[in-house]
C-alpha atoms as a PDB file:
ATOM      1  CA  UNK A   1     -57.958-126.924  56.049  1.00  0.00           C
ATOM      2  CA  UNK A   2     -58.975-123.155  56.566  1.00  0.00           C
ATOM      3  CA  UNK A   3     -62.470-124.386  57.021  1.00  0.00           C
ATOM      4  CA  UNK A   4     -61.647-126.302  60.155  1.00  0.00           C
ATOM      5  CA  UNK A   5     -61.857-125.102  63.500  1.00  0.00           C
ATOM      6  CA  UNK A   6     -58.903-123.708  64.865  1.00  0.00           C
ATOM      7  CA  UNK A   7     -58.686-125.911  67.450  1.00  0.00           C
ATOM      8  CA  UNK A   8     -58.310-128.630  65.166  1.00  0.00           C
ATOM      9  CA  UNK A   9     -54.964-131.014  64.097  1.00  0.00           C
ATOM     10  CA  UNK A  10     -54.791-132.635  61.235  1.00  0.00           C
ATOM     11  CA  UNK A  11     -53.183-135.326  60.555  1.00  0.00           C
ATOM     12  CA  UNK A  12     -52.556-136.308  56.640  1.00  0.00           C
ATOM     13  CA  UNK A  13     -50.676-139.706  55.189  1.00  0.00           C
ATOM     14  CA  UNK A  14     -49.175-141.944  57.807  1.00  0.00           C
ATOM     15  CA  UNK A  15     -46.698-141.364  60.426  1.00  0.00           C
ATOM     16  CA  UNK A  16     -46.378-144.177  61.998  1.00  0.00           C
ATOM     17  CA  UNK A  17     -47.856-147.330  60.396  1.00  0.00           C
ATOM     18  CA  UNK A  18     -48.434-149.256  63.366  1.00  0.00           C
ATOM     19  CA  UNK A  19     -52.138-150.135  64.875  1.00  0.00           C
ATOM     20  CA  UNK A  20     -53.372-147.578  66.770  1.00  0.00           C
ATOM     21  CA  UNK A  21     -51.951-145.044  64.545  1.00  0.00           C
ATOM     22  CA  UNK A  22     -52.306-141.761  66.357  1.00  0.00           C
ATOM     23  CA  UNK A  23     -55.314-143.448  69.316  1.00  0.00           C
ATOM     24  CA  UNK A  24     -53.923-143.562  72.893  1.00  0.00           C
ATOM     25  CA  UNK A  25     -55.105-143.856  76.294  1.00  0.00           C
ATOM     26  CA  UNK A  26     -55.242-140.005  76.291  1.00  0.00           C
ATOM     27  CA  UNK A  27     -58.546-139.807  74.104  1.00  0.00           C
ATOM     28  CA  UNK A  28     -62.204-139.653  76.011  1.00  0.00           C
ATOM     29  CA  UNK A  29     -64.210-140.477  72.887  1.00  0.00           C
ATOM     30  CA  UNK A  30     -63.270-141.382  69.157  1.00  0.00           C
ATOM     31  CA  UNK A  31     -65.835-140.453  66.134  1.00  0.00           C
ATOM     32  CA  UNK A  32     -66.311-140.674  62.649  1.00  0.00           C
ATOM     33  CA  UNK A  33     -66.867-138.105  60.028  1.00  0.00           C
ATOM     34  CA  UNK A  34     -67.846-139.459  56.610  1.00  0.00           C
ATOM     35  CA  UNK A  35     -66.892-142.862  56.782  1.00  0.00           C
ATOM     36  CA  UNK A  36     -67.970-145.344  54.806  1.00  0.00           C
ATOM     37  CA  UNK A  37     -68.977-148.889  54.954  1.00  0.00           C
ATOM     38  CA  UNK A  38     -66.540-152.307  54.820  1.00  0.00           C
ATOM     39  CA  UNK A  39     -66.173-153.895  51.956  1.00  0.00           C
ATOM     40  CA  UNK A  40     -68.643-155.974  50.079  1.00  0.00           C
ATOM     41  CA  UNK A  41     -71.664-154.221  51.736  1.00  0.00           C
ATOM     42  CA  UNK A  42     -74.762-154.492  49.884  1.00  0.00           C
ATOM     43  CA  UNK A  43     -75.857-150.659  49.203  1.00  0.00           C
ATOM     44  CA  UNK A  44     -72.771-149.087  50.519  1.00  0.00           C
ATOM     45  CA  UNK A  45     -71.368-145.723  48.701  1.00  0.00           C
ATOM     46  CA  UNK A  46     -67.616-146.646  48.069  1.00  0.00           C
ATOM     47  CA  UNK A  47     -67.491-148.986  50.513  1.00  0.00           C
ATOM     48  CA  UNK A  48     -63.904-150.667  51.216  1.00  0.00           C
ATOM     49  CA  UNK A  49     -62.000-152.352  53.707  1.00  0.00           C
ATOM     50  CA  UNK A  50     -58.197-150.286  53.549  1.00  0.00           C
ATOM     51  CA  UNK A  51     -58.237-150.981  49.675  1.00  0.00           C
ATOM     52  CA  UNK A  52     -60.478-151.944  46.870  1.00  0.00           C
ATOM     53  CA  UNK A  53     -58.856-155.530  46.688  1.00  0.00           C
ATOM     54  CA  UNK A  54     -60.337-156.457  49.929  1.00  0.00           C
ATOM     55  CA  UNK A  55     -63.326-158.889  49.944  1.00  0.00           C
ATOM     56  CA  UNK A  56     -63.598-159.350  53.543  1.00  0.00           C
ATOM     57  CA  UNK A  57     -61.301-158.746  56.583  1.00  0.00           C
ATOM     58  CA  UNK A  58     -62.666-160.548  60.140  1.00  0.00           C
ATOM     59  CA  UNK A  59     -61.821-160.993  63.240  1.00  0.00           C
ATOM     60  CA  UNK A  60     -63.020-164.395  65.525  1.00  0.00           C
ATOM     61  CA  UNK A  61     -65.654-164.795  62.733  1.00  0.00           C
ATOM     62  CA  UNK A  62     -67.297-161.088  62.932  1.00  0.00           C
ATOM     63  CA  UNK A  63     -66.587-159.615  59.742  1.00  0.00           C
ATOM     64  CA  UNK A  64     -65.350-155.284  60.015  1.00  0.00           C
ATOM     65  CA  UNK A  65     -63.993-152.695  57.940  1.00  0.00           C
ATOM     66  CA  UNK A  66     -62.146-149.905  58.749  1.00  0.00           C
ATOM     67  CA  UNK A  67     -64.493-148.757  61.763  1.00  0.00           C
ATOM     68  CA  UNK A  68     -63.889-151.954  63.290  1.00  0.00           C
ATOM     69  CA  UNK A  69     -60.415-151.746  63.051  1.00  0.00           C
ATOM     70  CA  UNK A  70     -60.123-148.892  64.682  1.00  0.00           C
ATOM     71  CA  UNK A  71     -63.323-149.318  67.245  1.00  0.00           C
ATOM     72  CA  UNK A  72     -61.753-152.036  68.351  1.00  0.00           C
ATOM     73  CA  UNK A  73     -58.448-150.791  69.287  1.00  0.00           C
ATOM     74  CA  UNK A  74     -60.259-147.938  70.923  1.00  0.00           C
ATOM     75  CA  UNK A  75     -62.012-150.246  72.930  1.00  0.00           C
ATOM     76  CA  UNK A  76     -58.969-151.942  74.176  1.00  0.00           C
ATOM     77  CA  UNK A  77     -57.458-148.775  75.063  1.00  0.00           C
ATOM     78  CA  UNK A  78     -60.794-147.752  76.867  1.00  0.00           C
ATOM     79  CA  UNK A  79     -61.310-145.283  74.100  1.00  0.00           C
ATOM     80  CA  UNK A  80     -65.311-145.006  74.005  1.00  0.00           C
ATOM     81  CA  UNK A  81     -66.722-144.708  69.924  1.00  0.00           C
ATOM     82  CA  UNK A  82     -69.830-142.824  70.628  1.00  0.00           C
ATOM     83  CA  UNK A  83     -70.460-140.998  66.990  1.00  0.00           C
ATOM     84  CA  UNK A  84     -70.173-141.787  63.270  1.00  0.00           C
ATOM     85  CA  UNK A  85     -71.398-140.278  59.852  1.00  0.00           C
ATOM     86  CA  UNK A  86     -71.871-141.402  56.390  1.00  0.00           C
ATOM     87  CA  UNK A  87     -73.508-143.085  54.424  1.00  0.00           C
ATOM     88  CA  UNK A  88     -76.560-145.111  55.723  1.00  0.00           C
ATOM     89  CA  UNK A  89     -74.779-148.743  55.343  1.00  0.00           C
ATOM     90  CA  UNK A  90     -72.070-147.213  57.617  1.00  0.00           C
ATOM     91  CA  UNK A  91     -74.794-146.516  59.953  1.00  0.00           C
ATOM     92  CA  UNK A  92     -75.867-149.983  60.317  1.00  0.00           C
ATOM     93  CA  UNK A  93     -72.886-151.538  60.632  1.00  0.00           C
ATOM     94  CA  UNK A  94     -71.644-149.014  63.328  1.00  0.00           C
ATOM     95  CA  UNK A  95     -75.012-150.110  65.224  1.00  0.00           C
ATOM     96  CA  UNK A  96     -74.557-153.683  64.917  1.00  0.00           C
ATOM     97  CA  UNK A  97     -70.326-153.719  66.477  1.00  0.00           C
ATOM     98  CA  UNK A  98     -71.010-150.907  68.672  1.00  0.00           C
ATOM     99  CA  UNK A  99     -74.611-151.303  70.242  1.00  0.00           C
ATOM    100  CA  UNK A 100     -75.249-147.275  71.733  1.00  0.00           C
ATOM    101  CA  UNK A 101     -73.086-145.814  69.143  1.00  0.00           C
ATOM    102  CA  UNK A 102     -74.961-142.210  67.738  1.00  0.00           C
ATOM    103  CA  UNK A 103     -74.770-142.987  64.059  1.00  0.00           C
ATOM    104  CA  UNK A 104     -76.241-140.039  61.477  1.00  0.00           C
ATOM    105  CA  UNK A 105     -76.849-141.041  57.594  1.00  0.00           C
ATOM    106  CA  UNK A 106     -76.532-138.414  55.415  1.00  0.00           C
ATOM    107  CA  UNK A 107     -76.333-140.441  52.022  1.00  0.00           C
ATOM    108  CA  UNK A 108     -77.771-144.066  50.341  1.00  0.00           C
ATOM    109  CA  UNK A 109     -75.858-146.349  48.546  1.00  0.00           C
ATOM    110  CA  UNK A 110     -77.654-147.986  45.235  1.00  0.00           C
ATOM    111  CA  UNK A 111     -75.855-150.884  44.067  1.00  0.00           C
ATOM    112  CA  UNK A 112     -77.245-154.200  44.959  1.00  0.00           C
ATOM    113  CA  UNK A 113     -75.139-157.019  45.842  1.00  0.00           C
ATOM    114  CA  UNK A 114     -71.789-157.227  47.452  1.00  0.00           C
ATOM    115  CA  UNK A 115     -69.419-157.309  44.346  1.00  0.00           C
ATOM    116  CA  UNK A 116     -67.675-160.445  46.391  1.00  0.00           C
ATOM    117  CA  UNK A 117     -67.363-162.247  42.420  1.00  0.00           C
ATOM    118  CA  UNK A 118     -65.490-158.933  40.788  1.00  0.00           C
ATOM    119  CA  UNK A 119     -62.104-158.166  40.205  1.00  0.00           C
ATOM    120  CA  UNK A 120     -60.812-154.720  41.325  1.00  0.00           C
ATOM    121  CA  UNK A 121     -61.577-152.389  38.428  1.00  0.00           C
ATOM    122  CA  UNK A 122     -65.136-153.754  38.063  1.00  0.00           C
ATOM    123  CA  UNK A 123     -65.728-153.680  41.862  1.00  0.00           C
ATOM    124  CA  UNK A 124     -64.366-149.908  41.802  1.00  0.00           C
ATOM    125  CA  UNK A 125     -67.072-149.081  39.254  1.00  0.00           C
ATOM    126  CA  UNK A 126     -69.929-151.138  41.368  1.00  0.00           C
ATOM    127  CA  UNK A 127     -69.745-149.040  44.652  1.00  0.00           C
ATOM    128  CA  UNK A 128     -69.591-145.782  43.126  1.00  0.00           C
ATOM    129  CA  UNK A 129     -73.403-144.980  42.853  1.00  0.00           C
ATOM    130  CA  UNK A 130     -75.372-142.896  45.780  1.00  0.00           C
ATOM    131  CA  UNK A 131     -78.511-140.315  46.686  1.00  0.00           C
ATOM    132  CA  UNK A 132     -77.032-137.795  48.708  1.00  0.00           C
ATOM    133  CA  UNK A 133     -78.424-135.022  51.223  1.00  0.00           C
ATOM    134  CA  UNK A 134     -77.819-131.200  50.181  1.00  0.00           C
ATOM    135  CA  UNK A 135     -74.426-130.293  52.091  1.00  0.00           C
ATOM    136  CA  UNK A 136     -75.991-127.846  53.958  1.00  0.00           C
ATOM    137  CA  UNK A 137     -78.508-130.119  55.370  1.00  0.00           C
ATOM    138  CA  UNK A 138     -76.110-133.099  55.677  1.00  0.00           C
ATOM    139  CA  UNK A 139     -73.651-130.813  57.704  1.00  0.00           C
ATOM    140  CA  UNK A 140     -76.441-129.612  60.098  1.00  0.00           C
ATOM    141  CA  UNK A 141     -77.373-133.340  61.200  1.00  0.00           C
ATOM    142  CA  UNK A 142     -74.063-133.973  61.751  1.00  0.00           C
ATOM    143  CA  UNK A 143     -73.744-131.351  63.955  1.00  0.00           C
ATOM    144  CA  UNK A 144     -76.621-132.510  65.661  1.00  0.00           C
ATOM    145  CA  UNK A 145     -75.569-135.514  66.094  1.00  0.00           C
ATOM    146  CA  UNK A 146     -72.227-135.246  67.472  1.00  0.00           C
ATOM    147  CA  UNK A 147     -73.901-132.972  70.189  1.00  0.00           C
ATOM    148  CA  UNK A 148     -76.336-135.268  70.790  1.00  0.00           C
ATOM    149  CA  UNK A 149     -73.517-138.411  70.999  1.00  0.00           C
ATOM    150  CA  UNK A 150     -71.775-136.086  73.504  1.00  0.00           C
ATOM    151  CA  UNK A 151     -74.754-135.214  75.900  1.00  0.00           C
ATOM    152  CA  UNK A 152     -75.256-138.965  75.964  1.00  0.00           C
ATOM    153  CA  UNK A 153     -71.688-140.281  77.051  1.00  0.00           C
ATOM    154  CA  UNK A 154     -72.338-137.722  79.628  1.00  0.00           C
ATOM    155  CA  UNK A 155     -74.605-140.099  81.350  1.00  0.00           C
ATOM    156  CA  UNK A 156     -74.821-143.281  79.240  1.00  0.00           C
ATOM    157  CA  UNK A 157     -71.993-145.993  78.994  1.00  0.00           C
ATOM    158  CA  UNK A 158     -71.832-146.815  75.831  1.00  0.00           C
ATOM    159  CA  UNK A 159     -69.167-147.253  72.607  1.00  0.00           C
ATOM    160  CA  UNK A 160     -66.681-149.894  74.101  1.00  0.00           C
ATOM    161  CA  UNK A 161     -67.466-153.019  71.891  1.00  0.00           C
ATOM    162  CA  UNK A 162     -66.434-155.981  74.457  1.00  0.00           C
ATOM    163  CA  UNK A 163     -63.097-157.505  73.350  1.00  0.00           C
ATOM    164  CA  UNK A 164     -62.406-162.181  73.125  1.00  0.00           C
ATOM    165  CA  UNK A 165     -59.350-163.534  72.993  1.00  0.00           C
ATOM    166  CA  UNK A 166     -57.021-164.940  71.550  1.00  0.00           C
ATOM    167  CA  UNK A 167     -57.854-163.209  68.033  1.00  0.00           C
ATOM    168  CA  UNK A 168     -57.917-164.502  64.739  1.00  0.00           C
ATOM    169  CA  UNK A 169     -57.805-161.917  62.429  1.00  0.00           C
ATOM    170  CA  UNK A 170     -58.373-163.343  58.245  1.00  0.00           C
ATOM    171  CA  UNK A 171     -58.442-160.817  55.326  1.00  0.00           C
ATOM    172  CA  UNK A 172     -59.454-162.755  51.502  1.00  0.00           C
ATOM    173  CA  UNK A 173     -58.428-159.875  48.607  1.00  0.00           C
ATOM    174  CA  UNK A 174     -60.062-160.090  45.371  1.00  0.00           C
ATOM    175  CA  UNK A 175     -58.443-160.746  41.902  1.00  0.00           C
ATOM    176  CA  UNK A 176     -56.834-157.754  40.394  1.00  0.00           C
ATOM    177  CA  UNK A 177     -55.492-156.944  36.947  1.00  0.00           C
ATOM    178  CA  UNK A 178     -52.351-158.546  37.770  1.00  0.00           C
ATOM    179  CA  UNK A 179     -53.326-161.089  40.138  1.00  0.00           C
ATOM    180  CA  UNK A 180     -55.753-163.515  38.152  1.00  0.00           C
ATOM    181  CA  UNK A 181     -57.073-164.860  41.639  1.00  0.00           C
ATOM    182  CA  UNK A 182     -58.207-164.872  45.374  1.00  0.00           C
ATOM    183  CA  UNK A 183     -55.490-164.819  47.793  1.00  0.00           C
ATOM    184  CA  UNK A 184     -56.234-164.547  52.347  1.00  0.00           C
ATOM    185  CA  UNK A 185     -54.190-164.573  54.829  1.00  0.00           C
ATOM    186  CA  UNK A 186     -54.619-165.504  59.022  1.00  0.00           C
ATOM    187  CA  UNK A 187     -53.179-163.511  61.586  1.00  0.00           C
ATOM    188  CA  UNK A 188     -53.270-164.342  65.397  1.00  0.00           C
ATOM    189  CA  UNK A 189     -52.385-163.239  68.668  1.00  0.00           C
ATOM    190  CA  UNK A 190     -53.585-164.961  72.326  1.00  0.00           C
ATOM    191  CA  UNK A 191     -54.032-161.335  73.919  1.00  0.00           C
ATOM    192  CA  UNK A 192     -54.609-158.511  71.981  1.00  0.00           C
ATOM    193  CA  UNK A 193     -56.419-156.973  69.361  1.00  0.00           C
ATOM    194  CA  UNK A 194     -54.407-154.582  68.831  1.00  0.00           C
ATOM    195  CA  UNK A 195     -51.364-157.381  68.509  1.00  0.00           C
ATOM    196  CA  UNK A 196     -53.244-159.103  65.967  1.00  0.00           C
ATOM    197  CA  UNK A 197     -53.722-155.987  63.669  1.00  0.00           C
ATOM    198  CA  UNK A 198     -49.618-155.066  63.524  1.00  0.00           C
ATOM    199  CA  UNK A 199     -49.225-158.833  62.679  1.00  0.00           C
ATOM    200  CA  UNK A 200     -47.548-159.456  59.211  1.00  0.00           C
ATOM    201  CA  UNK A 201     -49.903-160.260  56.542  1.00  0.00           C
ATOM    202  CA  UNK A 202     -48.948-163.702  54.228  1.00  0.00           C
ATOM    203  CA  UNK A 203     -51.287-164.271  51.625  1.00  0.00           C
ATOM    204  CA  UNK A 204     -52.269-167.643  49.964  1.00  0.00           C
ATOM    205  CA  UNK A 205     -53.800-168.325  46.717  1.00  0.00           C
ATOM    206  CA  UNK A 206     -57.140-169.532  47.563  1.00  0.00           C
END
């Protein structure tokens, strides 16, 4: 914490466990430090959708992870997302939601494969392998890159990934030590994404 600006709030654990979470109408732009990819990304450093258990979480078809979640609602607020870090899966997948988006990769997953066939203890151990830039180096292109993701929304209209309803939101979870198999659930709302995410979750063996 004393290493933050001092302009800074942070915000640790959850307050309230509803979708947005903190994001309102308020914000001009939304970004990412150090996130990581969604789950079952091929070369992805600790990549995971909200837990290890998840195999894939998608919405109308397009699979996301926790930058979609939260791009999304963003972009249903009119919150722009105009800058993420992390690792260079992230990157890509930040590209591909949110055409625009300033994206800086500062480290490489190794694993191949997506790990969909794993439980959770063996799928903990797959993503856990990466090349990674000095600190000092990864910090300065960061740094960069924000400023650079700032200068641009100055002129450019970018980071609001276009929203279709009604949503259908389906999230499969992976066998765990006590759960010996698959289970999904299907969530769905006519109007809003952000409806569809505080739906309640009711998972089925599949």
């Amino acid at each position: 914490m004393k290493l933050l600006d001092a302009r800074v709030q942070l915000e640790r654990g959850w307050g309230d466990p509803t979708w947005p979470l903190c994001l309102d109408k308020s914000y001009n732009f939304i970004v990412w430090v150090g996130q990581h990819a969604k789950a079952g990304t091929e070369y992805g450093h600790l990549c995971h959708t909200q837990s290890l258990q998840y195999i894939d979480e998608s919405v109308n078809g397009v699979s996301i992870g926790e930058f979609g979640e939260l791009a999304l609602c963003a972009s249903e607020l009119g919150v722009r997302a105009i800058f993420g870090s992390g690792d260079h899966a992230f990157s890509k997948e930040a590209q591909a939601l949110a055409p625009g988006i300033e994206t800086v990769a500062v480290k490489w997953g190794l694993r191949v494969g997506t790990g969909e066939d794993l439980n959770e203890e063996e799928y903990a151990r797959h993503v856990t392998s990466a090349r990674h830039l000095h600190p000092v180096r990864a910090r300065q292109l960061i740094r960069d890159g924000a400023r650079r993701a700032i200068e641009r929304a100055k002129s450019e209209s970018f980071g609001i990934v276009p929203l279709q309803p009604p949503f259908r939101r389906t999230i499969v979870l992976r066998p765990t030590k006590d759960r010996p198999h698959k289970v999904a659930a299907t969530m769905e709302h006519a109007t809003s994404f952000i409806g569809v995410m505080n739906a309640r979750e009711e998972f089925k063996a599949v």
